[in-house]
N, C-alpha and C. Protein backbone atom coordinates (compact mmCIF):
# COMPACT_ATOMS: atom_id res chain seq x y z
N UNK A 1 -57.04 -13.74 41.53
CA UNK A 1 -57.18 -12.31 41.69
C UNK A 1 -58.56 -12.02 42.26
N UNK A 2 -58.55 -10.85 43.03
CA UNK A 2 -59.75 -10.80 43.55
C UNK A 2 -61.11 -9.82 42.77
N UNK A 3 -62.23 -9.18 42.72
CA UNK A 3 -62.46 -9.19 41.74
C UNK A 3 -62.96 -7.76 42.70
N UNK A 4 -62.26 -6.94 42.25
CA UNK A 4 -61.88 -5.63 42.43
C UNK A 4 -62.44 -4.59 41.04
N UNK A 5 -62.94 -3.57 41.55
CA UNK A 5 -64.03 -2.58 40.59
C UNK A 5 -63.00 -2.00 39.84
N UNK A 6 -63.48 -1.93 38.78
CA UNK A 6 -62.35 -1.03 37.72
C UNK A 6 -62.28 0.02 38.13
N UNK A 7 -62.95 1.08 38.94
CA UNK A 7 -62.50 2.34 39.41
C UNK A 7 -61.81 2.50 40.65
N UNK A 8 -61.86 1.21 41.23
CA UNK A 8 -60.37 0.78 42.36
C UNK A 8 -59.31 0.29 41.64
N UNK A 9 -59.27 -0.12 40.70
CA UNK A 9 -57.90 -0.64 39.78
C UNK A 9 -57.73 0.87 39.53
N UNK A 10 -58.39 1.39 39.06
CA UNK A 10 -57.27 2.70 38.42
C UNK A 10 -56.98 3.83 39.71
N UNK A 11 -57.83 3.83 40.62
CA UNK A 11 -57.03 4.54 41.38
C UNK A 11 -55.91 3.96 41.79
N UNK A 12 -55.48 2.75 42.16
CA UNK A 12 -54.41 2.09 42.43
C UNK A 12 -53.17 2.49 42.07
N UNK A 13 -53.69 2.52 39.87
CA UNK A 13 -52.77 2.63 38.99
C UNK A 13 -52.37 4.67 39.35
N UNK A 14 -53.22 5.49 39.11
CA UNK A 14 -52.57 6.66 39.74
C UNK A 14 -52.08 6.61 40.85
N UNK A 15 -52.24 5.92 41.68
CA UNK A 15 -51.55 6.39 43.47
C UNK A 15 -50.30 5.55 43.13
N UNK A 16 -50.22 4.50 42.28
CA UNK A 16 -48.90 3.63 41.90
C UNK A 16 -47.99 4.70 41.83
N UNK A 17 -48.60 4.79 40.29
CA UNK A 17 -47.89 6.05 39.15
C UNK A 17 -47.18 7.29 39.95
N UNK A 18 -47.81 7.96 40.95
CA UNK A 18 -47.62 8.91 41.88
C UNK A 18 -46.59 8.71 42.87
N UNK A 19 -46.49 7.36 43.22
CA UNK A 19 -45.46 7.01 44.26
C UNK A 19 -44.45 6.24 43.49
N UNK A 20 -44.55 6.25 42.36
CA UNK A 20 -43.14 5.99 41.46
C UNK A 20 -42.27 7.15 40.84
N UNK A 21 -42.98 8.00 40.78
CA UNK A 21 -42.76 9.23 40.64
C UNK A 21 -42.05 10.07 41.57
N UNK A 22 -42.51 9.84 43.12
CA UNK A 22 -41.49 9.82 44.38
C UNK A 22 -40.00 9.42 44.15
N UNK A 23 -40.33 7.87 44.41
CA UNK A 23 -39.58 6.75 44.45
C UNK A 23 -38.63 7.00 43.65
N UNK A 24 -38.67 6.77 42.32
CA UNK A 24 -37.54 7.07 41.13
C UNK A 24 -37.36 7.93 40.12
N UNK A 25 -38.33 8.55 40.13
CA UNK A 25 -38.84 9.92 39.41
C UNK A 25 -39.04 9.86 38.17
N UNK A 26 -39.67 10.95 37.65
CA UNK A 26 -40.72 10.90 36.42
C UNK A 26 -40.05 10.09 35.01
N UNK A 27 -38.88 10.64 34.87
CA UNK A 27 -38.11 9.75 33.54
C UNK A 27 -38.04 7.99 34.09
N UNK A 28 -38.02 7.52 34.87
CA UNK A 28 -38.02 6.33 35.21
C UNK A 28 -39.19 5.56 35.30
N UNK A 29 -40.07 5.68 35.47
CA UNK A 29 -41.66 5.64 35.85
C UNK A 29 -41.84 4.19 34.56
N UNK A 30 -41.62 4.61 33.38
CA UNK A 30 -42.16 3.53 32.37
C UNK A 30 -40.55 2.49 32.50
N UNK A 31 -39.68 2.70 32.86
CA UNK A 31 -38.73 1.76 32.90
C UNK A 31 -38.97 0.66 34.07
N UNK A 32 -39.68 1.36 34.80
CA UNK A 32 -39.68 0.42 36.25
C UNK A 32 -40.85 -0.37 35.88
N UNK A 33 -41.50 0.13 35.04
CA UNK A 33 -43.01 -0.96 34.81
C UNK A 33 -42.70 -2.06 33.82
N UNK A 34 -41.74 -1.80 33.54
CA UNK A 34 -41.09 -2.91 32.20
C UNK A 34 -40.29 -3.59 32.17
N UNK A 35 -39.52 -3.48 33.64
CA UNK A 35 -38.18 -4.31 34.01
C UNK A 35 -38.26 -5.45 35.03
N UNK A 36 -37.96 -5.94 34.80
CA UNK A 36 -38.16 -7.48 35.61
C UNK A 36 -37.69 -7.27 37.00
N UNK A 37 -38.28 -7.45 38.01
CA UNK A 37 -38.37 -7.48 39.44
C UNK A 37 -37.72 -8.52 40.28
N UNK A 38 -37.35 -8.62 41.08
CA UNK A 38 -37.25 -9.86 42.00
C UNK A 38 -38.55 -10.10 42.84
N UNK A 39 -39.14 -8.78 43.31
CA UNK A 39 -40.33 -9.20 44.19
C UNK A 39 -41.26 -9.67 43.37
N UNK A 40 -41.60 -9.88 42.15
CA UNK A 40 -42.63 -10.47 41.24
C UNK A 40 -41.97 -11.50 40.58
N UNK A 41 -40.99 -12.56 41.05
CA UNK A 41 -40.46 -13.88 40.07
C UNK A 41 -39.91 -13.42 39.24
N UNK A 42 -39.28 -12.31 38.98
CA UNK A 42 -38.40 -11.79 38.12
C UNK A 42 -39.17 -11.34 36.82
N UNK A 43 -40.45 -11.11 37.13
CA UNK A 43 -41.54 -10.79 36.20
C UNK A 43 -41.64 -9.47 36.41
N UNK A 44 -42.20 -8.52 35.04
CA UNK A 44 -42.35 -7.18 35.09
C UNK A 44 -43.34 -6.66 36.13
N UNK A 45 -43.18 -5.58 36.46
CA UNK A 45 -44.63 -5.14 37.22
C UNK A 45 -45.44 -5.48 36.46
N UNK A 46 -45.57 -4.63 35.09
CA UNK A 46 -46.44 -4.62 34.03
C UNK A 46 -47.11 -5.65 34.06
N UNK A 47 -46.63 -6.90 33.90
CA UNK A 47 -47.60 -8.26 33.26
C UNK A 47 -47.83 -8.88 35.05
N UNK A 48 -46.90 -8.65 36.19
CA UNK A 48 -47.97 -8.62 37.20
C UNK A 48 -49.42 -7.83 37.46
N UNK A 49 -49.27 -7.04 37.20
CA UNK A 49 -49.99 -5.76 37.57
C UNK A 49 -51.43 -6.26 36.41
N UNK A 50 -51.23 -7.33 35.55
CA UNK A 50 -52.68 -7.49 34.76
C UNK A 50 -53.05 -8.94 35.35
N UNK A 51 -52.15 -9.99 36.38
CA UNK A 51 -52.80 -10.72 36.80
C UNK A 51 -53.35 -10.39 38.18
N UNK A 52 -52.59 -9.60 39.28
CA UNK A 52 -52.79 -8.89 40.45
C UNK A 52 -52.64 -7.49 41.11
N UNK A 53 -53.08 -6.58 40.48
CA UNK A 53 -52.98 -4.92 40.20
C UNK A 53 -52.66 -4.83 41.90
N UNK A 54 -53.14 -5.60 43.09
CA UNK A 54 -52.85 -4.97 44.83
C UNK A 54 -51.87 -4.95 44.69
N UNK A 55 -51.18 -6.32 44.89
CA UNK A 55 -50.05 -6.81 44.97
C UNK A 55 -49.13 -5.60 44.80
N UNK A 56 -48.87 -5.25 43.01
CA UNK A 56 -47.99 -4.03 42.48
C UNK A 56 -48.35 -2.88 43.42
N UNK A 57 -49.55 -2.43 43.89
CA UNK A 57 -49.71 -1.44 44.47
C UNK A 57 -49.26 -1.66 45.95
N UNK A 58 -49.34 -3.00 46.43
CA UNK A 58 -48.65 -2.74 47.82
C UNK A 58 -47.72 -3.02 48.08
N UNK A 59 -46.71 -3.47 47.19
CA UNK A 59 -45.34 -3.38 46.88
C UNK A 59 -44.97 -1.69 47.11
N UNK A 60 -45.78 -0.89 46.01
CA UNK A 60 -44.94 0.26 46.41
C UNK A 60 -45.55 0.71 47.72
N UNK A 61 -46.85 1.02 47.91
CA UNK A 61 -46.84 1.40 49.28
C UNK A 61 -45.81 1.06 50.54
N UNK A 62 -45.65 -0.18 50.09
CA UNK A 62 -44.59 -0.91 51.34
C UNK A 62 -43.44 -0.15 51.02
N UNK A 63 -42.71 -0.02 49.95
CA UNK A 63 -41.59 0.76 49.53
C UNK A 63 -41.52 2.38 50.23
N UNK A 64 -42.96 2.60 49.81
CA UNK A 64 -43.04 4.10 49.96
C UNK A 64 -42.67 4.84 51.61
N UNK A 65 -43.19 3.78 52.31
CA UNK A 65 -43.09 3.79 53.79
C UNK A 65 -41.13 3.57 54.22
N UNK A 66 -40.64 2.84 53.27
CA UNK A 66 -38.91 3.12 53.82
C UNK A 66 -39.05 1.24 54.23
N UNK A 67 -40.12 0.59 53.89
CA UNK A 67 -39.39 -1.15 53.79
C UNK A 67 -38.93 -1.54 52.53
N UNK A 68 -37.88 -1.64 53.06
CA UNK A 68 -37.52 -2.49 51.51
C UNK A 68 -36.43 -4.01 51.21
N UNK A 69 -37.61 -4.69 52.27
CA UNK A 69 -37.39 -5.71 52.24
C UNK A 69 -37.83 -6.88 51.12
C-alpha cells in the first residue's frame, strides 16, 4: 500500500460513500461494503479498503463513469 495521508484516505472514503450512494443508493451503501466482490478476490470492499483504500476508490470511480468491466 502506498503511504497515503489520512486526510486523502478519508476524502476517498466520502467521495466513495457519495458515489455509492449514486450507484445503489443510500439503503444499500453498508451492504455493498460488506459483501464479497469479485473485483477484490471475492473479498469485501471493507477489509480491502484497510489493506488498499485507491484501489476501492477507483473501482467505483471506474464504475461511476459507466465501465463495468
Amino acid at each position: 500500500m502506498n503511504n497515503h495521508s489520512e486526510q486523502q484516505i478519508q476524502v476517498w472514503k466520502q467521495r466513495s460513500n457519495a458515489l455509492l450512494i449514486a450507484l445503489v443508493g443510500e439503503n444499500l451503501v453498508d451492504a455493498w461494503w460488506n459483501s464479497k466482490n469479485k473485483a477484490f478476490d471475492n473479498r469485501t470492499p471493507a477489509s480491502q479498503w484497510i489493506e488498499d483504500p485507491e484501489s476501492v476508490y477507483d473501482y467505483l470511480m471506474n464504475h461511476s463513469g459507466g465501465d463495468y468491466s
